[in-house]
Protein backbone atom coordinates (compact mmCIF):
# COMPACT_ATOMS: atom_id res chain seq x y z
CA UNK A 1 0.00 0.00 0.00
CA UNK A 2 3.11 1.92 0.90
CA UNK A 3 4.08 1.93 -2.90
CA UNK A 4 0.20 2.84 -3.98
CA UNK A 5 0.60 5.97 -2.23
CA UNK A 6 3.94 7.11 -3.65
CA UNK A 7 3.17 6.06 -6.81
CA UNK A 8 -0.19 7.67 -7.08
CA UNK A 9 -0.16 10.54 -5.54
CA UNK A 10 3.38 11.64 -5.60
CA UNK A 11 3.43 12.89 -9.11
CA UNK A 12 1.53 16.31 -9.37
CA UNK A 13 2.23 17.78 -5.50
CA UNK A 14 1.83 21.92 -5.95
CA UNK A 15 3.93 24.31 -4.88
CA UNK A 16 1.21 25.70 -2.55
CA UNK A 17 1.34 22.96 -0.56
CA UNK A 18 4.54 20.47 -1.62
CA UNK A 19 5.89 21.24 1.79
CA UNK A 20 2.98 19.42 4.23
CA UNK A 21 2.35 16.94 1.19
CA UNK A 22 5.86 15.75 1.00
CA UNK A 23 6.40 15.62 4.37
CA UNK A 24 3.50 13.67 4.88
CA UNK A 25 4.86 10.98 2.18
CA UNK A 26 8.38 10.94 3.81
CA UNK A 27 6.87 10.33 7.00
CA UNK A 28 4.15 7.65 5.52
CA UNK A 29 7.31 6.02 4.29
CA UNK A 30 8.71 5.61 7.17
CA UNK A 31 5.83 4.03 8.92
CA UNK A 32 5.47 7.26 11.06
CA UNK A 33 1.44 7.49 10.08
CA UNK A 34 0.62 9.84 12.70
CA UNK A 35 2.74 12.51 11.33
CA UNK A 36 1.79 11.40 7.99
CA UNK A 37 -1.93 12.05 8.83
CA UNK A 38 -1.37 15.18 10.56
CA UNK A 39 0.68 16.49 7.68
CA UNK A 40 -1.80 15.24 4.81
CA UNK A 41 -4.38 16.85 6.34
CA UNK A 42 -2.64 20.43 6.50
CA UNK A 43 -2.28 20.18 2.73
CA UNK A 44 -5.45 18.92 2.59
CA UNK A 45 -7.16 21.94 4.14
CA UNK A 46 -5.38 24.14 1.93
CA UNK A 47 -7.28 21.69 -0.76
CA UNK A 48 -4.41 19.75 -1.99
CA UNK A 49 -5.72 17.02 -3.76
CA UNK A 50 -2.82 14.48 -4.01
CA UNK A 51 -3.27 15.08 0.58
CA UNK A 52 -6.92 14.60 0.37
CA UNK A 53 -6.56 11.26 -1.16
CA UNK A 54 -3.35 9.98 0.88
CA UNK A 55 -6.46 10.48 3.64
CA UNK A 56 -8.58 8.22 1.97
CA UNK A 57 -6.12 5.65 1.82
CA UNK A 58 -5.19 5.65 5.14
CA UNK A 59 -8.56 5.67 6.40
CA UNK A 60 -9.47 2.82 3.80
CA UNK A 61 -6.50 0.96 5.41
CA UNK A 62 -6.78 1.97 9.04
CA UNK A 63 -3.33 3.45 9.22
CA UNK A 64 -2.71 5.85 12.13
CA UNK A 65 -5.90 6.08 12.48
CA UNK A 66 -9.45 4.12 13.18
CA UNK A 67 -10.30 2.11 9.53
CA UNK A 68 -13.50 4.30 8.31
CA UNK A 69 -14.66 4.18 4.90
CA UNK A 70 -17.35 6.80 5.27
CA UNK A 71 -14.32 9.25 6.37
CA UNK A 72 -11.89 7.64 3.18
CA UNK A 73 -15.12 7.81 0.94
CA UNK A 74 -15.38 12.03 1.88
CA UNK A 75 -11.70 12.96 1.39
CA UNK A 76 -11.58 10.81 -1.94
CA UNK A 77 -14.95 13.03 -2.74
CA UNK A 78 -13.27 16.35 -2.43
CA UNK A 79 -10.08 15.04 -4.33
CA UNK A 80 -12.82 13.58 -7.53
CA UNK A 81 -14.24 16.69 -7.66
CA UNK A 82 -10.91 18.51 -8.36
CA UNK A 83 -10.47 15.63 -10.90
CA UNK A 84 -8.05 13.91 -9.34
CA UNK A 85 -7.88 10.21 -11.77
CA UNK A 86 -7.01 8.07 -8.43
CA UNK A 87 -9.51 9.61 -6.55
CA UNK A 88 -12.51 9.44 -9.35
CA UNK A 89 -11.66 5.36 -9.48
CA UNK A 90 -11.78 5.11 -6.19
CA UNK A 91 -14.97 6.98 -5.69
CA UNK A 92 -16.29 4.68 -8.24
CA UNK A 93 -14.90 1.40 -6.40
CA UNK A 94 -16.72 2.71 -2.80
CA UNK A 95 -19.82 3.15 -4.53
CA UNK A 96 -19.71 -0.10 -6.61
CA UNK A 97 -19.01 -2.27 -3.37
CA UNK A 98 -21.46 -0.04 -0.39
CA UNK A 99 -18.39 0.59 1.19
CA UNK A 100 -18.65 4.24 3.19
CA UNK A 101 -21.74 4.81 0.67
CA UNK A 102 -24.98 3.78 0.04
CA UNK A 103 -24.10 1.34 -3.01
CA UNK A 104 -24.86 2.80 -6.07
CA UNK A 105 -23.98 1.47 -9.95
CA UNK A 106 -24.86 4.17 -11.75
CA UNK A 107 -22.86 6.75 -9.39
CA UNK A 108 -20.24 3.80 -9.88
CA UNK A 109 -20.19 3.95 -13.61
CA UNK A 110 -20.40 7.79 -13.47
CA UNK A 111 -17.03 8.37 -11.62
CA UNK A 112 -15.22 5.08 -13.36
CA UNK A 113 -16.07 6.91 -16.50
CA UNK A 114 -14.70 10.61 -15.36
CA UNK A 115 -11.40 8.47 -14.30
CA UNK A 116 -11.63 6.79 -17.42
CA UNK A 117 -11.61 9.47 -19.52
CA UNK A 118 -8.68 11.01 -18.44
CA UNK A 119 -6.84 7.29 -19.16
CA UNK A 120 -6.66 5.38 -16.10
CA UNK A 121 -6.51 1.97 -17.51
CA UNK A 122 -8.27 0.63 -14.60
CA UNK A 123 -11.12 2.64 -14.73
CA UNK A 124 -11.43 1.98 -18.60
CA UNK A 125 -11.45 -2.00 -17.53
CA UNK A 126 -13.82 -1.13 -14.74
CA UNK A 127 -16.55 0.55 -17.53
CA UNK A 128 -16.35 -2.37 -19.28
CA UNK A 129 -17.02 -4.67 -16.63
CA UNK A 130 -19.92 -2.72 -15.98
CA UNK A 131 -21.36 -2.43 -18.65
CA UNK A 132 -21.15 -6.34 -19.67
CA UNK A 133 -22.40 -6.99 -16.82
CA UNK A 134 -25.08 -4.35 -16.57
CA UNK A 135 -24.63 -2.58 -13.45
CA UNK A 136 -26.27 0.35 -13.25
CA UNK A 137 -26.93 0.33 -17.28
CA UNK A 138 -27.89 -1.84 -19.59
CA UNK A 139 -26.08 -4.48 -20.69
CA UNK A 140 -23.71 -3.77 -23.86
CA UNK A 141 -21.32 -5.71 -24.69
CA UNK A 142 -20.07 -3.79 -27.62
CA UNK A 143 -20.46 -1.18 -25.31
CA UNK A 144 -17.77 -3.01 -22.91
CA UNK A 145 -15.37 -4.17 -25.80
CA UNK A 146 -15.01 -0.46 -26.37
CA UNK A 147 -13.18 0.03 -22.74
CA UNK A 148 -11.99 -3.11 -22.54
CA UNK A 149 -9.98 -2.12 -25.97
CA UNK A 150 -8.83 1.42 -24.57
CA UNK A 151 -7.19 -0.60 -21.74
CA UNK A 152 -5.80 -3.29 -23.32
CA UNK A 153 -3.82 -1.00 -25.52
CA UNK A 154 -2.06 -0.15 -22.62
CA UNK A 155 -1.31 -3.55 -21.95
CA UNK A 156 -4.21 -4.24 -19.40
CA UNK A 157 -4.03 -8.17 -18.99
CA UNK A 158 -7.26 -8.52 -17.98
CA UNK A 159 -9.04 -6.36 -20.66
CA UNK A 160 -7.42 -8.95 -22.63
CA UNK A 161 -8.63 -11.15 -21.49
CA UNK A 162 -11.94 -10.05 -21.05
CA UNK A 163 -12.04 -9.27 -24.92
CA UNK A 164 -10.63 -12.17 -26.19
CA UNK A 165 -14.02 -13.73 -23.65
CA UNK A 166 -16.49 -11.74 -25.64
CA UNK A 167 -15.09 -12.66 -28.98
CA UNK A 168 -14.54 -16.50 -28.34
CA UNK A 169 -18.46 -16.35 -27.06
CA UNK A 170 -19.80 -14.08 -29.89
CA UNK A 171 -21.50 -11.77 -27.36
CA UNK A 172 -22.31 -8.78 -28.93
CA UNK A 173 -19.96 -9.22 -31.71
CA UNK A 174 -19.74 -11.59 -34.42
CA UNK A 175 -17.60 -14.65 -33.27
CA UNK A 176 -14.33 -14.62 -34.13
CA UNK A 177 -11.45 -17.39 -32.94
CA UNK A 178 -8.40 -15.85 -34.62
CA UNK A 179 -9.40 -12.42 -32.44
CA UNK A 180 -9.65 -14.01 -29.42
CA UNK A 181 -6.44 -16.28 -29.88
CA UNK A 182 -4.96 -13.15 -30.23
CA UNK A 183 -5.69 -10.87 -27.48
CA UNK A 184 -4.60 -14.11 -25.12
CA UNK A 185 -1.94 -14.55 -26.96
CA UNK A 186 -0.84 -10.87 -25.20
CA UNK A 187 -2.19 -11.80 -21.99
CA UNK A 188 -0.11 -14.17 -22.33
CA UNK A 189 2.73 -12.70 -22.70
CA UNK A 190 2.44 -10.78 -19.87
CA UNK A 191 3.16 -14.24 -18.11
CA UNK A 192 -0.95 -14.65 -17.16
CA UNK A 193 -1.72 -18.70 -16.53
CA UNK A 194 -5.04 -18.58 -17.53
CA UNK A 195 -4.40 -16.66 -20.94
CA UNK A 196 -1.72 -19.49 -21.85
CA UNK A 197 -4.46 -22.44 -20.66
CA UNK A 198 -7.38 -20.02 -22.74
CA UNK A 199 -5.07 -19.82 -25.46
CA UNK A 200 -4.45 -23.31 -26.13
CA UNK A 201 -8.49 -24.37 -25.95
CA UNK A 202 -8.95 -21.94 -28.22
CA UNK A 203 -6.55 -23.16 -30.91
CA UNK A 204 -8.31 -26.67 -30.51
CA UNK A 205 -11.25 -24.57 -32.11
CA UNK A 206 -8.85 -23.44 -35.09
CA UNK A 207 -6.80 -24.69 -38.11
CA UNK A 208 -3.27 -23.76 -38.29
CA UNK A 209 -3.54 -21.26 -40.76
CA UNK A 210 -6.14 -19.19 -38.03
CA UNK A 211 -4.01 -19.85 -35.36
CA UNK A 212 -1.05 -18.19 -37.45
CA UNK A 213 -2.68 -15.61 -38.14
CA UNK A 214 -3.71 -15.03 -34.51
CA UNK A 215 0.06 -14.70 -33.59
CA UNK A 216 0.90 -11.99 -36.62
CA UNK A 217 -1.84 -9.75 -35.57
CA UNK A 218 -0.24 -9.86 -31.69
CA UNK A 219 3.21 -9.17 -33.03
CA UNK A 220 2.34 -6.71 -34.93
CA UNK A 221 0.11 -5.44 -32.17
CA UNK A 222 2.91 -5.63 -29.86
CA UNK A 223 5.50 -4.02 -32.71
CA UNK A 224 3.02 -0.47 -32.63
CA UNK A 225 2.92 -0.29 -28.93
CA UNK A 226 -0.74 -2.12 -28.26
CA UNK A 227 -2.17 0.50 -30.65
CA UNK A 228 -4.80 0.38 -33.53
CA UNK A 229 -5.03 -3.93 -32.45
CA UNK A 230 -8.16 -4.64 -33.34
């Protein structure tokens, strides 16, 4: 969780408030999570964003402080409404599970989407999950191919997954074998188990010259950087 945090939230700290922020991460860090808190929430009151949700986290996680999701659900608020892409996904996650809110798919979809938008790749695999599964919306699963593409170009394993699912099963889309061989084929080379054991069912489905083709389209996928794939 340690690494989360750094990774996060350390990249856009303002000069306004850098000083209370980065304290607050040297001293999270270190384990110290009472100074942490109390120096999060400084930069937090000046309406640092990156602060506001460190405080989520740690009262998500209980650290230095009582675990209280209603408390980590209100400082991730005021850090989605300053668009902050951490904070918007996790907004959406609190709402999706009831967790410090009254649970909610459509508010769920709503914030996923914001963080989406702005590229989180997780949020972009979390719209399509909704949506195939129908959360809060109805069900689309070209709809959830969409996302699920947007994240898999950044090398999402399981939006790869989860397309090369909705094209072995023909849900939404016409079925196609050689598409889904592909997309495991780079889940599977992200060292994922279950795209190497999805991979090789599917080719039982295939003649060599689909199968072939399967594994140009992923090289050449993988030779532009996961863009334009499908």
């Amino acid at each position: 969780m340690k690494k989360i945090l750094v990774v996060c939230l350390m990249l856009f700290a303002h000069a306004a408030w850098a000083g209370d922020y980065e304290d607050g991460v040297a001293a999270y860090e270190n384990g110290n999570y009472a100074v942490a808190l109390e120096k999060f929430k400084k930069a937090a009151a000046k309406g640092d964003p990156q602060a506001q949700s460190a405080l989520g986290i740690m009262y998500t996680e209980g650290q230095g402080v009582t675990q209280n999701y209603a408390e980590a659900f209100n400082w991730y608020m005021l850090a989605a409404k300053q668009e902050q892409v951490f904070a918007q996904l996790k907004v959406g996650v609190m709402y999706g599970a009831g967790k410090g809110v009254a649970q909610n798919h459509t508010e769920a979809l709503k914030w996923y989407k914001l963080a989406a938008e702005q590229g989180s790749e997780l949020a972009q695999l979390r719209v399509g999950l909704t949506y195939e599964a129908g959360q809060g919306v109805a069900r689309s699963y070209v709809e959830a191919l969409k996302w699920y593409i947007l994240a898999a170009e950044q090398n999402n394993t399981s939006a790869q997954k989860n397309i090369s699912r909705i094209y072995a099963n023909g849900n939404g889309v016409v079925q196609n074998f050689v598409k889904a061989h592909m997309w495991l084929n780079l889940a599977a080379a992200n060292g994922d188990n279950d795209a190497i054991k999805g991979r090789d069912l599917v080719a039982k489905l295939m003649s060599q010259q689909q199968i072939a083709q399967a594994q140009q389209m992923a090289s050449a996928c993988q030779a532009s950087n996961y863009k334009n794939c499908d």
